[in-house]
PDB file of N, CA and C in Angstrom:
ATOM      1  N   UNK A   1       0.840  -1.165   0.000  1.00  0.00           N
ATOM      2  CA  UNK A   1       0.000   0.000   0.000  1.00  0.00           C
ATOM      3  C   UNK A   1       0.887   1.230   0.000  1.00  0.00           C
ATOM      4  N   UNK A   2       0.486   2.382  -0.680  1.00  0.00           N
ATOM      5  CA  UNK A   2       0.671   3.335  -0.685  1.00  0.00           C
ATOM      6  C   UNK A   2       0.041   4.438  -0.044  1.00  0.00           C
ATOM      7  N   UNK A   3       1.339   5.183   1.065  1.00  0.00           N
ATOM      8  CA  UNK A   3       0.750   6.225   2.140  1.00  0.00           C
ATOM      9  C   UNK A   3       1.297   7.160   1.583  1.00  0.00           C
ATOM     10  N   UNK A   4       0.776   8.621   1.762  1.00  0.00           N
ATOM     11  CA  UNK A   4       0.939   9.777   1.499  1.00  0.00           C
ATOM     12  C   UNK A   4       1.113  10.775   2.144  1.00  0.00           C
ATOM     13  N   UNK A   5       1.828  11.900   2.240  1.00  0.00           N
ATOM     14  CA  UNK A   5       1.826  12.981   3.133  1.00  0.00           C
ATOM     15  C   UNK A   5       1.635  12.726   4.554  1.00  0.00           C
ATOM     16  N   UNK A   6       2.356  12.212   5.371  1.00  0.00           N
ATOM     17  CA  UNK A   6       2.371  11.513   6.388  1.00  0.00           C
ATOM     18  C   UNK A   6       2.952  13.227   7.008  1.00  0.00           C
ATOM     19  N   UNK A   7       1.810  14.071   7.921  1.00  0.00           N
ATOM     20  CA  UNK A   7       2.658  14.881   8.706  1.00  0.00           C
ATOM     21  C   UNK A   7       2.987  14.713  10.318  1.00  0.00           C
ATOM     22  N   UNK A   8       2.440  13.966  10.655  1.00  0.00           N
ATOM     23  CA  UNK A   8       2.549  13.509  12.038  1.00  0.00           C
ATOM     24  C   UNK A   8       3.014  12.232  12.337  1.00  0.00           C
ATOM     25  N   UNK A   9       4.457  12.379  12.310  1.00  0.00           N
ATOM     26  CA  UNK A   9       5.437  11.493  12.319  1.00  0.00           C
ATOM     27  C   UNK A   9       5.488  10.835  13.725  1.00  0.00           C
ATOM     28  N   UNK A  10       5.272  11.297  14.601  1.00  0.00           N
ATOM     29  CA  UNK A  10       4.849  10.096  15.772  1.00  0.00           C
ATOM     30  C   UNK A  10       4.189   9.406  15.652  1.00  0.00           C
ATOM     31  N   UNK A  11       3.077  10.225  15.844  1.00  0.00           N
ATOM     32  CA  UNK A  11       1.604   9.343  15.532  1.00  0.00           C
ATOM     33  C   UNK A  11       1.955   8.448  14.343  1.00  0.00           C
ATOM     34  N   UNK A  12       2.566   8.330  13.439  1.00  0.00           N
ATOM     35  CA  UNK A  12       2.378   7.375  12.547  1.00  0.00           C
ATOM     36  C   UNK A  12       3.202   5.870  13.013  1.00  0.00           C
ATOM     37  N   UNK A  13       3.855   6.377  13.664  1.00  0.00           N
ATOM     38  CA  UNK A  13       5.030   5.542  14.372  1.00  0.00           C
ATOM     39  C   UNK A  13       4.570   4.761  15.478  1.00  0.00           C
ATOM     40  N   UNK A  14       3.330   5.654  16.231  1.00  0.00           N
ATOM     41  CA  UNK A  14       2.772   4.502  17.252  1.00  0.00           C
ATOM     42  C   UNK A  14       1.870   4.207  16.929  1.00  0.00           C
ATOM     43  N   UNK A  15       1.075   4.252  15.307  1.00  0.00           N
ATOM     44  CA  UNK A  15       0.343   3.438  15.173  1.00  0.00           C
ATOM     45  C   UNK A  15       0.951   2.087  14.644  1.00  0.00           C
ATOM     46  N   UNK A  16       2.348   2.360  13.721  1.00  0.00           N
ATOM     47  CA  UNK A  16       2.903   1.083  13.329  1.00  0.00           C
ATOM     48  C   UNK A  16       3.156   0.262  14.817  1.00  0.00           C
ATOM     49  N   UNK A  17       3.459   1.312  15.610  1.00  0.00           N
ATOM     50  CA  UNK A  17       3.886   0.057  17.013  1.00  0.00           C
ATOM     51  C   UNK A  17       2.532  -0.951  17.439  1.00  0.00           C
ATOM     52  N   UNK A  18       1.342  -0.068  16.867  1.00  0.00           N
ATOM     53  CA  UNK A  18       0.012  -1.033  17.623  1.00  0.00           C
ATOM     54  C   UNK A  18      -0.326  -2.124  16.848  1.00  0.00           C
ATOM     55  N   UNK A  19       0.890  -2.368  15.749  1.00  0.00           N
ATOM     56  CA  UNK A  19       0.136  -3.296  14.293  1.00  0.00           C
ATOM     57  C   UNK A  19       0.614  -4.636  15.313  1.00  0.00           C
ATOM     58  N   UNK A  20      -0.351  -5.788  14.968  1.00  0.00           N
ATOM     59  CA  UNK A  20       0.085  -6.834  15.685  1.00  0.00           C
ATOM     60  C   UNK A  20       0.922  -7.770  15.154  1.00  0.00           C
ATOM     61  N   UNK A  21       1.398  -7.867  13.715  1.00  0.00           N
ATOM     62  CA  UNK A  21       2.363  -8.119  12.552  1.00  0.00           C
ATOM     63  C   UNK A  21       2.661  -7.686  11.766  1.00  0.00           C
ATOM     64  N   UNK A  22       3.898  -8.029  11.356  1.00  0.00           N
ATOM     65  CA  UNK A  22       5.083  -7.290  10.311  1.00  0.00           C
ATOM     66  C   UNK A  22       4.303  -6.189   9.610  1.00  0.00           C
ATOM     67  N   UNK A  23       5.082  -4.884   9.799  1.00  0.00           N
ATOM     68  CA  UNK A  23       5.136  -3.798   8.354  1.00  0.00           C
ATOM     69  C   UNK A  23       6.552  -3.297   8.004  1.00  0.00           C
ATOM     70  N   UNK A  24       6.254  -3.603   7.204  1.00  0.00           N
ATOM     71  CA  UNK A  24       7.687  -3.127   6.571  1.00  0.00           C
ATOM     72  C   UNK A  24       7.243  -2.251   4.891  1.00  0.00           C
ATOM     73  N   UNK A  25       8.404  -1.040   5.372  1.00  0.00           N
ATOM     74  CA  UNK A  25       8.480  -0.403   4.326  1.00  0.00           C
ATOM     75  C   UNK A  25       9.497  -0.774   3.064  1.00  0.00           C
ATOM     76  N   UNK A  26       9.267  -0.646   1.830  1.00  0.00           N
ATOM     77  CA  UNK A  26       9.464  -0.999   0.625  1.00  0.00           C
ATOM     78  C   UNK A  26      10.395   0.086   0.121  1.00  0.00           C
ATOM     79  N   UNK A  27      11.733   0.014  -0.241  1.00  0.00           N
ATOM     80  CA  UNK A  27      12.885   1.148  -0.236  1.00  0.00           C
ATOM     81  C   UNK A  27      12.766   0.947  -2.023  1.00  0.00           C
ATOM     82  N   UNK A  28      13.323   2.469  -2.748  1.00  0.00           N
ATOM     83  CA  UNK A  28      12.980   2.472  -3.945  1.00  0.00           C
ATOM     84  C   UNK A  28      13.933   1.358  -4.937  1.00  0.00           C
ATOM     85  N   UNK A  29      14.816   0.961  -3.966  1.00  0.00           N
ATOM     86  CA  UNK A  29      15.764  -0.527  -4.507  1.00  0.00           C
ATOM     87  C   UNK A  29      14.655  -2.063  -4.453  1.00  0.00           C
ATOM     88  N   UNK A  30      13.607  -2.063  -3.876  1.00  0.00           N
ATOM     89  CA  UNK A  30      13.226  -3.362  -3.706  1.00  0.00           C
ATOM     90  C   UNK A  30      13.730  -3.914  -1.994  1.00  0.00           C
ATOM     91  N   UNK A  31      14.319  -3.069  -1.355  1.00  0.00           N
ATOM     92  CA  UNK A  31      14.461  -3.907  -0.155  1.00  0.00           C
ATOM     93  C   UNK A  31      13.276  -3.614   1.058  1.00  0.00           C
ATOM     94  N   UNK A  32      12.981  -4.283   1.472  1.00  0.00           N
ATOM     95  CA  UNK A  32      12.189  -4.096   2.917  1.00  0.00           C
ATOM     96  C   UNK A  32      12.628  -3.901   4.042  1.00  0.00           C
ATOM     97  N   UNK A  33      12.154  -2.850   4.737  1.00  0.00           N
ATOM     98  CA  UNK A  33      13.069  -3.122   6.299  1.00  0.00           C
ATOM     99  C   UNK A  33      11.466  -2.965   7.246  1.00  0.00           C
ATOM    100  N   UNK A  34      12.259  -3.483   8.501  1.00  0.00           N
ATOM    101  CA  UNK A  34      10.478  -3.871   9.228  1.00  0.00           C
ATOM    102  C   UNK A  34      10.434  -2.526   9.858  1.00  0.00           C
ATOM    103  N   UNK A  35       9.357  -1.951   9.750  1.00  0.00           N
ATOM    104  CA  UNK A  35       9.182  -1.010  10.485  1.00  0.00           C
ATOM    105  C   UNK A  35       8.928  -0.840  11.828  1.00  0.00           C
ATOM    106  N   UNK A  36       8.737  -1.941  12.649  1.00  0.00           N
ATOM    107  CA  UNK A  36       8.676  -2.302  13.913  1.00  0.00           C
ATOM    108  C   UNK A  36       9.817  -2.045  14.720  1.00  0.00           C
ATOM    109  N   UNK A  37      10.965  -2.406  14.161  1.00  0.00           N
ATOM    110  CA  UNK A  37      12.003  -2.163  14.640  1.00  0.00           C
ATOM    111  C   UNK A  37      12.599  -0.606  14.865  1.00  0.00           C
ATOM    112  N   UNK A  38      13.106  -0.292  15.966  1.00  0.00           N
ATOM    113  CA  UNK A  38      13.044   1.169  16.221  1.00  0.00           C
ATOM    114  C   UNK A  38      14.499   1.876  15.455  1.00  0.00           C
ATOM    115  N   UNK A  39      15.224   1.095  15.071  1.00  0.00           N
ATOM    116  CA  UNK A  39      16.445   1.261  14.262  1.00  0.00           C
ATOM    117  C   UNK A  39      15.615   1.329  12.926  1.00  0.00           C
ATOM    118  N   UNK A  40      15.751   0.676  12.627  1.00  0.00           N
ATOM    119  CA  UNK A  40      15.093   0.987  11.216  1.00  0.00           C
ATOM    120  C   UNK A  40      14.109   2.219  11.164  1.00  0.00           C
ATOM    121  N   UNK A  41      13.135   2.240  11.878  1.00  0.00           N
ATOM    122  CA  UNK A  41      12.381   3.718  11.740  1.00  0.00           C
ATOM    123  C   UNK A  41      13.305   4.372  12.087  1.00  0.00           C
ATOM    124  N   UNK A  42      14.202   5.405  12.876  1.00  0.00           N
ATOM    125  CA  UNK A  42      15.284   6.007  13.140  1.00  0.00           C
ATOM    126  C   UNK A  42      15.909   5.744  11.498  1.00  0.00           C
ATOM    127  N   UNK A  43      16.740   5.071  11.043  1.00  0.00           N
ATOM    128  CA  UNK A  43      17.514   4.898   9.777  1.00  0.00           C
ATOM    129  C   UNK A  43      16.133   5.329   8.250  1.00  0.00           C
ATOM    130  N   UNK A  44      15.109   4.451   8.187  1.00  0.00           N
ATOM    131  CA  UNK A  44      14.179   4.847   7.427  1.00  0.00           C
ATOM    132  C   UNK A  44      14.054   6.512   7.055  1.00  0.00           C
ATOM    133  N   UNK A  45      13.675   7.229   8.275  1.00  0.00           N
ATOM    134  CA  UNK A  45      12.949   8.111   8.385  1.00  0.00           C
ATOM    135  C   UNK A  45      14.147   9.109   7.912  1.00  0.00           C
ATOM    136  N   UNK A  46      15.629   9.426   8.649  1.00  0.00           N
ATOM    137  CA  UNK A  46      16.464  10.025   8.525  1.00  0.00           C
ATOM    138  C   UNK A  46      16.487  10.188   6.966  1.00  0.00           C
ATOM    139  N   UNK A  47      16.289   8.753   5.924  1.00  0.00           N
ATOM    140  CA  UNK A  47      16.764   9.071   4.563  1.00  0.00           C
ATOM    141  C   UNK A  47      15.281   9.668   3.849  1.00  0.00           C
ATOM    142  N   UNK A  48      14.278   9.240   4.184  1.00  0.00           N
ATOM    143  CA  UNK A  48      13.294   9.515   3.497  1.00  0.00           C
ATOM    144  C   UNK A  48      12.449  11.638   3.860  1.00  0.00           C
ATOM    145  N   UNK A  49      12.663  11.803   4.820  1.00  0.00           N
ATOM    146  CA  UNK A  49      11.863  13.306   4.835  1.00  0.00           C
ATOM    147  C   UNK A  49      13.118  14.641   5.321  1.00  0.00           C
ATOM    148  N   UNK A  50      12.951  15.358   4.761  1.00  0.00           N
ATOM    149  CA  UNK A  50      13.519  16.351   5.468  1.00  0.00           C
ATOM    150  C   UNK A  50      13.308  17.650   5.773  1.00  0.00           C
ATOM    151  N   UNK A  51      11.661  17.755   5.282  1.00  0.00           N
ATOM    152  CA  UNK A  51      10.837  19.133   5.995  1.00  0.00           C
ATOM    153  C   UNK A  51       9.687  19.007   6.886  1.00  0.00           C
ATOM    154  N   UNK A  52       9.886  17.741   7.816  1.00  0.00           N
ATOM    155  CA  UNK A  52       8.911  17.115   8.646  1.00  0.00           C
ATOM    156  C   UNK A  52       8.041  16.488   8.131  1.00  0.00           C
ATOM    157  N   UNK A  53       7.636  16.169   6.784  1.00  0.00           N
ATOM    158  CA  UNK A  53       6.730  15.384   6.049  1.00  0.00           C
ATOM    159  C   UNK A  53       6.879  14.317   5.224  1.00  0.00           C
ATOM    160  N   UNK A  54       6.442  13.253   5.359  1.00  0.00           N
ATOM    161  CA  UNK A  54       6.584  11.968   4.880  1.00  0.00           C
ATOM    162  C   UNK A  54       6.336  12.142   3.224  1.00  0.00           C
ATOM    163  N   UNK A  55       6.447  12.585   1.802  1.00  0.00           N
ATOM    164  CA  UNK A  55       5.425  12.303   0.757  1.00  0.00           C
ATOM    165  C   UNK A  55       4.809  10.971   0.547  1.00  0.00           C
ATOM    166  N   UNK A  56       6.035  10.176   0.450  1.00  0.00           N
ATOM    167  CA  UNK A  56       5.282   9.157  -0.223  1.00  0.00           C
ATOM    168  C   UNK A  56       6.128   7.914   0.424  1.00  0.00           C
ATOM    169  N   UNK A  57       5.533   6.941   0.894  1.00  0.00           N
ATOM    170  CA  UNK A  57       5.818   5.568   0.931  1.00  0.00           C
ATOM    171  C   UNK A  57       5.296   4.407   0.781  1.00  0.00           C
ATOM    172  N   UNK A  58       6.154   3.208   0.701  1.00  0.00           N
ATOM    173  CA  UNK A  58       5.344   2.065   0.117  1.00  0.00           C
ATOM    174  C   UNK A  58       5.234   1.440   1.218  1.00  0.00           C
ATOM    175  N   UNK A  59       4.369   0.798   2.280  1.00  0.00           N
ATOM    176  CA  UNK A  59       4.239   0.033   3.146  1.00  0.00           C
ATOM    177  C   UNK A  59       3.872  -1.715   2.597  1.00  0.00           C
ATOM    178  N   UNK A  60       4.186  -2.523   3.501  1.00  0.00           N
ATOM    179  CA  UNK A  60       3.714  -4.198   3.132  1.00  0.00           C
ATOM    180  C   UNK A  60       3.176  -4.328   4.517  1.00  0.00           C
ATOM    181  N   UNK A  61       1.751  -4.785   4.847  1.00  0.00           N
ATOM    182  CA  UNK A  61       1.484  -5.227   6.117  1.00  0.00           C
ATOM    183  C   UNK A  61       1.080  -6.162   5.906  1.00  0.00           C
ATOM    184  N   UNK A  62       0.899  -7.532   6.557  1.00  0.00           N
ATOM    185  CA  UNK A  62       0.578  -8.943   6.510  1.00  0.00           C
ATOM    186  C   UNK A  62      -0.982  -9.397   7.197  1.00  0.00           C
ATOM    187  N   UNK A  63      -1.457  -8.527   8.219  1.00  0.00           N
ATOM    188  CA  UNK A  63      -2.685  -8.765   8.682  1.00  0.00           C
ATOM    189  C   UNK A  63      -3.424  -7.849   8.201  1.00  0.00           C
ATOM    190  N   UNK A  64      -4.768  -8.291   8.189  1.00  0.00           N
ATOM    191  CA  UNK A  64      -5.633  -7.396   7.931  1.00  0.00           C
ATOM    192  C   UNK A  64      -6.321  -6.633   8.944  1.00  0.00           C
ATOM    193  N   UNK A  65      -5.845  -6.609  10.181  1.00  0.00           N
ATOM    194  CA  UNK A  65      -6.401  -5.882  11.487  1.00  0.00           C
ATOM    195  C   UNK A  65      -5.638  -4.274  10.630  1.00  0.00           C
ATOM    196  N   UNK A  66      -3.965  -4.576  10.851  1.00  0.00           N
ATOM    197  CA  UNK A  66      -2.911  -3.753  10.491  1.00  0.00           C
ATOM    198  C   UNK A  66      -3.273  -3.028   9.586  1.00  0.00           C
ATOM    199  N   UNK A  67      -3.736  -3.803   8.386  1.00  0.00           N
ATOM    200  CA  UNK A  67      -4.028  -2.849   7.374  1.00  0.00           C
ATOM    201  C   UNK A  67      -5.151  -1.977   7.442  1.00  0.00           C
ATOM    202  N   UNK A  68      -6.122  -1.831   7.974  1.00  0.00           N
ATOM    203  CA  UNK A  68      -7.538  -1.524   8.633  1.00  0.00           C
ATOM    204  C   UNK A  68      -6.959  -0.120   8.988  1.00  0.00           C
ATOM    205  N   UNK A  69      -6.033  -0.658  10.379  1.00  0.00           N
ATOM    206  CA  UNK A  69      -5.338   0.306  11.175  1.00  0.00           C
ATOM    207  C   UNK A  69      -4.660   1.556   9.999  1.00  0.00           C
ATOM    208  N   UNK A  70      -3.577   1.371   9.513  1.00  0.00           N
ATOM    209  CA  UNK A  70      -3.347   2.057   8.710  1.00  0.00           C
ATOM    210  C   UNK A  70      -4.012   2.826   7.619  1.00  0.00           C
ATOM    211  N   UNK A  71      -5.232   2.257   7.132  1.00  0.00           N
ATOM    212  CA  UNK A  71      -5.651   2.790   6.364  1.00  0.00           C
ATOM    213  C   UNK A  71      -6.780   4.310   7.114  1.00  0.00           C
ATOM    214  N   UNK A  72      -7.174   3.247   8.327  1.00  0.00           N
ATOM    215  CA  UNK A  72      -7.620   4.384   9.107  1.00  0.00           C
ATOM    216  C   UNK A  72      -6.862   5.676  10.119  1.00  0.00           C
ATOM    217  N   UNK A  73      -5.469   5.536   9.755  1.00  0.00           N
ATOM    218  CA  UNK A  73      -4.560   6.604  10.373  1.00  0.00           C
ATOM    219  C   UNK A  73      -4.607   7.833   9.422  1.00  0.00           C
ATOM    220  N   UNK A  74      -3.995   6.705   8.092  1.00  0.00           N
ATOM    221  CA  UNK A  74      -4.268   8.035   6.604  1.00  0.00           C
ATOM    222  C   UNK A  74      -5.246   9.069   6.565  1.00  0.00           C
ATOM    223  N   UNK A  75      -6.551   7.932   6.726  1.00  0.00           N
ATOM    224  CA  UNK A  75      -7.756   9.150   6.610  1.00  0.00           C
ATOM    225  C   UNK A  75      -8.323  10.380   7.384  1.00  0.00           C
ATOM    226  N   UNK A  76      -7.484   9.631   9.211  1.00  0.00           N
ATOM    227  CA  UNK A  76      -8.058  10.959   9.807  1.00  0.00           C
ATOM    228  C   UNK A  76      -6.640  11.493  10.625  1.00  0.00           C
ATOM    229  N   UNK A  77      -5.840  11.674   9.724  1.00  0.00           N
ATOM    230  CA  UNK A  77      -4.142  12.189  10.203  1.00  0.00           C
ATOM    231  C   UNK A  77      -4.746  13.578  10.137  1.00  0.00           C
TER     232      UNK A  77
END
């Protein structure tokens, strides 16, 4: 899935923490890193924004609770 304009970079971060399995973001090489992991968000985030706003990323989530979740962060961020 594709998220957009992500401006509330915590909040997006503790909603990935509430997912109950894997998300991992999709790097423009094809690699995945889990987003769960707090290194990786720290490393992720550093390369991807640098005026406090997310544009664009590719997420992979495996449950469908997760994806629910996310889709309902997008809409009322």
């Amino acid at each position: 899935m594709k998220v957009q304009n992500i401006s509330n970079i915590d909040q997006f971060f503790e909603t990935i923490d509430k997912c109950k399995g894997k998300v991992e973001l999709v790097t423009g090489e094809g690699d995945r890193l889990n987003l769960k992991s707090k290194l990786s968000q720290y490393v992720s985030m550093a390369n991807i924004f640098s005026d406090g706003t997310i544009k664009e990323l590719e997420l992979v989530a495996y449950e469908p609770e997760d994806i629910d979740r996310l889709v309902n962060f997008m809409m009322n961020q």
